[in-house]
Protein backbone atom coordinates (compact mmCIF):
# COMPACT_ATOMS: atom_id res chain seq x y z
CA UNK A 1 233.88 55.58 154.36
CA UNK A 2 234.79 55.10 158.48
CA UNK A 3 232.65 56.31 161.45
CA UNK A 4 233.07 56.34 165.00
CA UNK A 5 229.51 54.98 165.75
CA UNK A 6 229.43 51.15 166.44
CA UNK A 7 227.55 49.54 163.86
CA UNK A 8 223.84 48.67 163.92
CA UNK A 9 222.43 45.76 163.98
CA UNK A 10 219.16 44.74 161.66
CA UNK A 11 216.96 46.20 164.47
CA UNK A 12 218.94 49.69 164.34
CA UNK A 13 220.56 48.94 168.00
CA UNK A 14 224.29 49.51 168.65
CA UNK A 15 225.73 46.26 167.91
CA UNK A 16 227.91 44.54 170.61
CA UNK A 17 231.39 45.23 171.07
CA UNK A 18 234.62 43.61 172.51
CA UNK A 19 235.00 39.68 173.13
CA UNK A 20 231.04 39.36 173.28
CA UNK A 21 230.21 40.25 170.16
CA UNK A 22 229.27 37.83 167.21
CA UNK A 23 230.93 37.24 164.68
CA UNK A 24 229.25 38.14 161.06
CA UNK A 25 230.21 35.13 160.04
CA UNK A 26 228.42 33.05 162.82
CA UNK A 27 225.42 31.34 161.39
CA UNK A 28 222.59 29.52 163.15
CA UNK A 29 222.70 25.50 163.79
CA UNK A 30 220.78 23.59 165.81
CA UNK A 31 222.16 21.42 168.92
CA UNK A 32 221.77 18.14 169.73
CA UNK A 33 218.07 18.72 170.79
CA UNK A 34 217.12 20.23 167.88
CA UNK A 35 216.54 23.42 168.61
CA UNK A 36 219.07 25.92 167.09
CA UNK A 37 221.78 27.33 168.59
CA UNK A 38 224.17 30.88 167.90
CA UNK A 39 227.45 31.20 167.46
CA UNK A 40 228.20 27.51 166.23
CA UNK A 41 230.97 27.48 163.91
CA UNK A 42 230.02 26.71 160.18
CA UNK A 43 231.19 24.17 157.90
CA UNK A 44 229.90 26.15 154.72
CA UNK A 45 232.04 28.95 152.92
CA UNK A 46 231.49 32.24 154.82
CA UNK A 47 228.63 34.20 153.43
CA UNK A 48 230.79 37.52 151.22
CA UNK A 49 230.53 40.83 152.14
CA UNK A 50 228.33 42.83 149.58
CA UNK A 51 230.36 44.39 147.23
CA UNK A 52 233.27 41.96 147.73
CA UNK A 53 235.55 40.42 144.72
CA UNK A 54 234.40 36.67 144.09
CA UNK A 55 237.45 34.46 145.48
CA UNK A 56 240.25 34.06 142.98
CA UNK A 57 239.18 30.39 140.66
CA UNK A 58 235.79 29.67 142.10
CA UNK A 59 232.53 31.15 139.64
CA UNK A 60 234.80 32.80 137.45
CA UNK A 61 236.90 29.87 136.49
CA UNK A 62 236.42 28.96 133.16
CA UNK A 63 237.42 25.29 133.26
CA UNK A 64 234.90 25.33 135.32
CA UNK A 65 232.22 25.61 132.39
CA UNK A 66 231.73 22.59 129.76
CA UNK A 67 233.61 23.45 126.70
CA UNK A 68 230.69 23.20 124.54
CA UNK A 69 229.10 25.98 126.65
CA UNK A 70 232.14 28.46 126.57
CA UNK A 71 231.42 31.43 124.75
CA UNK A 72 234.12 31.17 122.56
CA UNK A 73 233.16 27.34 121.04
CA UNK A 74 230.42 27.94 120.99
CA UNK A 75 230.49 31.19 118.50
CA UNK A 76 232.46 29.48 116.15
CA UNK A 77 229.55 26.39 116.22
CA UNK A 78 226.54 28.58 115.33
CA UNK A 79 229.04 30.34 112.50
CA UNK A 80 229.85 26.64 111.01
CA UNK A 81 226.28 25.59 111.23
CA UNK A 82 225.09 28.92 109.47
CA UNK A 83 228.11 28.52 106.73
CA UNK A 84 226.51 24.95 106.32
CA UNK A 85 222.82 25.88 105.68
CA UNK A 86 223.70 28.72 103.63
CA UNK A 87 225.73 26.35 100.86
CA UNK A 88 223.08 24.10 100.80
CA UNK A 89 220.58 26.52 100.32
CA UNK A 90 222.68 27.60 97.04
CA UNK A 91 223.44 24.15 96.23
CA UNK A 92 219.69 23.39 95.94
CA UNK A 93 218.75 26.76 94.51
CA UNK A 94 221.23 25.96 91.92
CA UNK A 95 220.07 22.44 91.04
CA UNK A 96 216.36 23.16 91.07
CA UNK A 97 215.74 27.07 90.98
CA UNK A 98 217.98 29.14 89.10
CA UNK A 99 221.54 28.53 87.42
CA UNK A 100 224.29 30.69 86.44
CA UNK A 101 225.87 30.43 82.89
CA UNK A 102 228.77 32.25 81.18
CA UNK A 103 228.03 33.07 77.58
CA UNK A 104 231.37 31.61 75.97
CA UNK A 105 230.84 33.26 72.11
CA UNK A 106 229.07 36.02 70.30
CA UNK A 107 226.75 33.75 68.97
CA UNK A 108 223.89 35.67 70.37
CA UNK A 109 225.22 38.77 70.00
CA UNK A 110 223.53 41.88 70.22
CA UNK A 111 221.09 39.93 72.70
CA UNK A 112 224.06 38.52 74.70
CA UNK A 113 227.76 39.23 74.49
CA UNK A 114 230.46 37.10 75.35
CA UNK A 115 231.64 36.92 78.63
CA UNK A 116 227.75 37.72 79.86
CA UNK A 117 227.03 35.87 83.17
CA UNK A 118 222.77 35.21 82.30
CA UNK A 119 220.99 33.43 85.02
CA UNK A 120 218.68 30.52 83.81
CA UNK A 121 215.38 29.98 85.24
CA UNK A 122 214.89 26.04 85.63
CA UNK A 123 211.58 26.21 87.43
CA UNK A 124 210.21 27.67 83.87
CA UNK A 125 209.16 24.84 82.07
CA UNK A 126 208.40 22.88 85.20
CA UNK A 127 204.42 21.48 86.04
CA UNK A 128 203.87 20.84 82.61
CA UNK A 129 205.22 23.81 80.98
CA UNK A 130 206.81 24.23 77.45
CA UNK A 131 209.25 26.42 75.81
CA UNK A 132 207.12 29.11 73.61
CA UNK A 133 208.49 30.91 70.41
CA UNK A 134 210.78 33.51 71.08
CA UNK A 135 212.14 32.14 74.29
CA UNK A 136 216.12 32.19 74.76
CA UNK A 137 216.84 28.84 76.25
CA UNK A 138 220.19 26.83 77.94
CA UNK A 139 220.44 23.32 76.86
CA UNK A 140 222.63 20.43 76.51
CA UNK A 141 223.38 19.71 72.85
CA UNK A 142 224.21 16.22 73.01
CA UNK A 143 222.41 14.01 70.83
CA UNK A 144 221.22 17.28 68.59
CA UNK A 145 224.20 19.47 68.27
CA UNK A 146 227.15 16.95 69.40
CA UNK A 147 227.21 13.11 68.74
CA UNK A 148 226.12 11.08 72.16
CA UNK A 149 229.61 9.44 73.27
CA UNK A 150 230.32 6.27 72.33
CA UNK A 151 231.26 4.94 75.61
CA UNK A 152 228.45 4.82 78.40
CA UNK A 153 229.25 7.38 81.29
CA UNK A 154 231.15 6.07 84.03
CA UNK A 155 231.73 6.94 87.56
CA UNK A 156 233.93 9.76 87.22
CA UNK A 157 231.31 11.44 84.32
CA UNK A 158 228.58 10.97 86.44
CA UNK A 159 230.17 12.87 89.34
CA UNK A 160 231.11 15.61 86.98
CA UNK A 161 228.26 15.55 85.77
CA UNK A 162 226.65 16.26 89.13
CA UNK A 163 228.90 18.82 89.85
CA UNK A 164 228.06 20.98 86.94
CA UNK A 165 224.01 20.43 88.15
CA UNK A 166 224.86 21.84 91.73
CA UNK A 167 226.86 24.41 90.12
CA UNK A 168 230.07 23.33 91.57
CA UNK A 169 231.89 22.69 88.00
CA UNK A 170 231.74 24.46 84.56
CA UNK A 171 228.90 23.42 82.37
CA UNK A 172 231.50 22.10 79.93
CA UNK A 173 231.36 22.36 75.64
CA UNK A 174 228.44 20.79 75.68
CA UNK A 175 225.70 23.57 77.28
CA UNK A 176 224.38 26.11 74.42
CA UNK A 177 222.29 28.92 74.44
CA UNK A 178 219.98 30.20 71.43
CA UNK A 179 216.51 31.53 70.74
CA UNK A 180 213.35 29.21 70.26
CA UNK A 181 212.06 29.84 66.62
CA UNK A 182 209.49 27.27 66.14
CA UNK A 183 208.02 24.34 68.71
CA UNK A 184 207.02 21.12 67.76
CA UNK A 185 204.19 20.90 64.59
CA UNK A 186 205.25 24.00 63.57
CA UNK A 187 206.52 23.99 60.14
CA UNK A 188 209.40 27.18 59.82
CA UNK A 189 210.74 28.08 56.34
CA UNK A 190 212.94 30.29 55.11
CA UNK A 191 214.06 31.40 51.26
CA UNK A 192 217.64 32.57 51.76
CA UNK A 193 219.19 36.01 51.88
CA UNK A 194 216.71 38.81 51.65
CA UNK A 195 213.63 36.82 53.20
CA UNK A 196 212.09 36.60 56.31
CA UNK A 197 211.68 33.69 58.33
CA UNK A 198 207.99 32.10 58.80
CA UNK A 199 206.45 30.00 60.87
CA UNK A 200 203.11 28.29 59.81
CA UNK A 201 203.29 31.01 57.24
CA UNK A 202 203.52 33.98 59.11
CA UNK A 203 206.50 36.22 58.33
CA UNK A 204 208.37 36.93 61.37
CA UNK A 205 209.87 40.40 62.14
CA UNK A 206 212.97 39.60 63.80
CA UNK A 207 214.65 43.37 63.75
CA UNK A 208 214.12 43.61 67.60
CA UNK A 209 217.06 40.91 68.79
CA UNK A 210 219.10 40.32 65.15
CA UNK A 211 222.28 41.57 65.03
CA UNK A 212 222.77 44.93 63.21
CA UNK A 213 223.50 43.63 59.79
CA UNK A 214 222.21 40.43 59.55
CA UNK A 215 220.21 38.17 57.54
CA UNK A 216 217.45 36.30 59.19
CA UNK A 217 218.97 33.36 57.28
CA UNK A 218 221.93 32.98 54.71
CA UNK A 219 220.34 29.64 53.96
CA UNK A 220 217.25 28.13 52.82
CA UNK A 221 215.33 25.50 54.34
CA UNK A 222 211.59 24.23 55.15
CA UNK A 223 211.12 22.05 58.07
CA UNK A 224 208.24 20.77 60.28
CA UNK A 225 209.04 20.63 64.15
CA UNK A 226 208.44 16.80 65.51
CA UNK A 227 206.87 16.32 68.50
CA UNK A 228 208.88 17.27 71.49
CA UNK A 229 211.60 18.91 69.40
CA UNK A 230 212.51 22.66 69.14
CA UNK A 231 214.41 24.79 66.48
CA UNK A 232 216.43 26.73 67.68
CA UNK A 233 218.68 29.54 66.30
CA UNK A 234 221.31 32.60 67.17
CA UNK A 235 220.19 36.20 67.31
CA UNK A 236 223.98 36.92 65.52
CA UNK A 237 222.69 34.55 62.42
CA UNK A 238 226.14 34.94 60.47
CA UNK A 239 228.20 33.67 63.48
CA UNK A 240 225.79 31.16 65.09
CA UNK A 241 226.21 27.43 64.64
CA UNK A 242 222.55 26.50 64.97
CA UNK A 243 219.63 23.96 63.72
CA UNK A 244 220.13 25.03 59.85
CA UNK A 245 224.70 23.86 60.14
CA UNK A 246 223.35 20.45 61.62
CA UNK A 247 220.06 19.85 59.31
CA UNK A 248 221.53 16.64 57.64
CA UNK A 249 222.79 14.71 60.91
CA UNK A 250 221.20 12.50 62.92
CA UNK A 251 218.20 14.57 64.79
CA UNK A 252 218.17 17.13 61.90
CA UNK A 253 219.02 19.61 64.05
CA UNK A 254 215.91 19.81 66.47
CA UNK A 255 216.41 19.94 70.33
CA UNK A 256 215.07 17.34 72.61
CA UNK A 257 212.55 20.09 75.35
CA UNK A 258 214.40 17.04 77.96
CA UNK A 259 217.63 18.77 77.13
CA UNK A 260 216.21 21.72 77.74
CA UNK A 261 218.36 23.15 81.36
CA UNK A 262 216.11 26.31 81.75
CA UNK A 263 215.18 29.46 79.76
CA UNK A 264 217.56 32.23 80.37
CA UNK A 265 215.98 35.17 82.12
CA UNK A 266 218.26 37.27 83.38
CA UNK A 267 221.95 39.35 82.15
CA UNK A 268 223.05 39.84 85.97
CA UNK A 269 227.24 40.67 85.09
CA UNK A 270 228.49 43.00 83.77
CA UNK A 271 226.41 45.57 85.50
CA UNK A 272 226.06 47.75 82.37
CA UNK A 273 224.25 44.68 80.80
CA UNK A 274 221.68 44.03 83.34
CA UNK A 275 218.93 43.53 81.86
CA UNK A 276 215.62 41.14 81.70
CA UNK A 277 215.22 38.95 78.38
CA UNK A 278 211.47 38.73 77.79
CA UNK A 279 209.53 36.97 74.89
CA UNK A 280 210.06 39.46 71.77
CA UNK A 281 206.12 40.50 70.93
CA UNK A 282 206.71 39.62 67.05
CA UNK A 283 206.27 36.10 68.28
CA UNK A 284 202.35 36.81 68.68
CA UNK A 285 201.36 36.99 65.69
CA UNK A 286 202.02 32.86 65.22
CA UNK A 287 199.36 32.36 67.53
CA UNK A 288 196.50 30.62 66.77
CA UNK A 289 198.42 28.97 63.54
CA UNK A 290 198.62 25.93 64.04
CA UNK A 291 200.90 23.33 65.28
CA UNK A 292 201.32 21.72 68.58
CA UNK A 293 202.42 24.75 70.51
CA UNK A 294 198.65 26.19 70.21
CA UNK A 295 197.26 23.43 71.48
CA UNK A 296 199.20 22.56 74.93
């Protein structure tokens, strides 16, 4: 916007025109006797007009700025970082917390069907806790259900072996899942096709998780539980490899509770099969019966 007024000065009085009037960008310096002086040329950049453009590659140039304070670099940082905590959060929930397993078979079946993803709960049995009849457990069946290898494991085993803790490998052959029947001093029987299974006596109504169909056992057996062991069988008796197939090997059959990876709590995939798998209730009516497992 133009006038034809002379401009005011800071004191509202016409400003100076012609030769005699000072410059705007005169600033004041002081003379040789100290005391200052107007209209002394300035060796600093002229002062900008408000509203002025910044000169072209001064403030705005950005090699100017460090390159770890860029905007751009430093985005990309605070996304690596955050990538980096957030996989070793999972690594350590998945060595210590909670595991994902694929249920290979139909072993388990109608309790869990093959191709199931279950999550297992390793913080279960931790500070002193045990397995409990009726519990649905993930272990390694080396030494019980497969021979220990003859070879000790080497380098390249041990580093699978880690992988598969961290959940960054498959849990292998070796990993099964089945349902606690008995804990160690228990002594569980059964007398073939058409009876039920008992533990320290007590008949066990197992209708809730068998498999439509099934036989609590096709085979009879009587076996106390030594201490620290478990027996273990399939919900799907007449397809499940389990504690009765390996009762004349070494280990008759009974889990170690150290192989014990964590009891299965959760069907998370496929969604249809969500679902929690909780301690069936026929399982109470063992307590009190004897056996280590009432007394720890």
């Amino acid at each position: 916007m133009s006038t034809h007024e002379p401009p005011a000065d800071r004191d509202g009085s016409p400003a100076p025109t012609g030769a005699d009037a000072l410059s705007r960008s005169a600033v004041v310096s002081e003379d040789a006797a100290g005391a200052p002086s107007a209209g002394a040329p300035s060796e600093s950049a002229p002062v900008a007009e408000p509203g002025a453009e910044p000169e072209p590659g001064r403030e705005s140039d950005p090699a100017s700025v460090p390159e770890d304070e860029q905007p751009g670099r430093s985005h990309s940082r605070d996304l690596l970082l955050l990538a980096g905590i957030c996989l070793l959060a999972l690594l350590l929930v998945n060595a210590f917390v909670a595991r994902p397993f694929a249920v290979p078979s139909g072993s388990m079946e109608d309790t869990l069907r093959p191709g199931d993803r279950l999550i297992a709960n390793q913080l279960a049995y931790a500070f002193g806790g045990h397995p409990q009849r009726g519990d649905v457990v993930v272990f390694d069946g080396t030494g019980s259900f497969l021979r220990e290898p003859d070879e000790p494991a080497g380098f390249w085993d041990g580093l699978r072996s880690l992988g598969r803790d961290l959940g960054l490998a498959p849990a292998g052959n070796t990993v099964y899942v089945k349902r606690v029947i008995g804990i160690d001093g228990d002594r569980v029987t059964s007398t073939g096709p058409g009876g039920r299974i008992t533990v320290n006596g007590v008949p066990i109504d197992e209708s809730s998780y068998l498999a439509p169909g099934d036989e609590p056992s096709n085979v009879a057996f009587d076996v106390v539980v030594p201490a620290g062991k478990l027996w273990v069988m399939g919900d799907h008796r007449s397809a499940s490899r389990d504690s009765r197939d390996h009762l004349g090997e070494p280990g008759g059959g009974f889990v170690p509770e150290s192989k014990v990876i964590g009891r299965a709590d959760w069907v998370v995939y496929p969604i249809p099969h969500w679902s929690s798998l909780d301690r069936p209730s026929a399982f109470a009516a063992t307590a009190g019966t004897g056996g280590h497992g009432d007394q720890r």
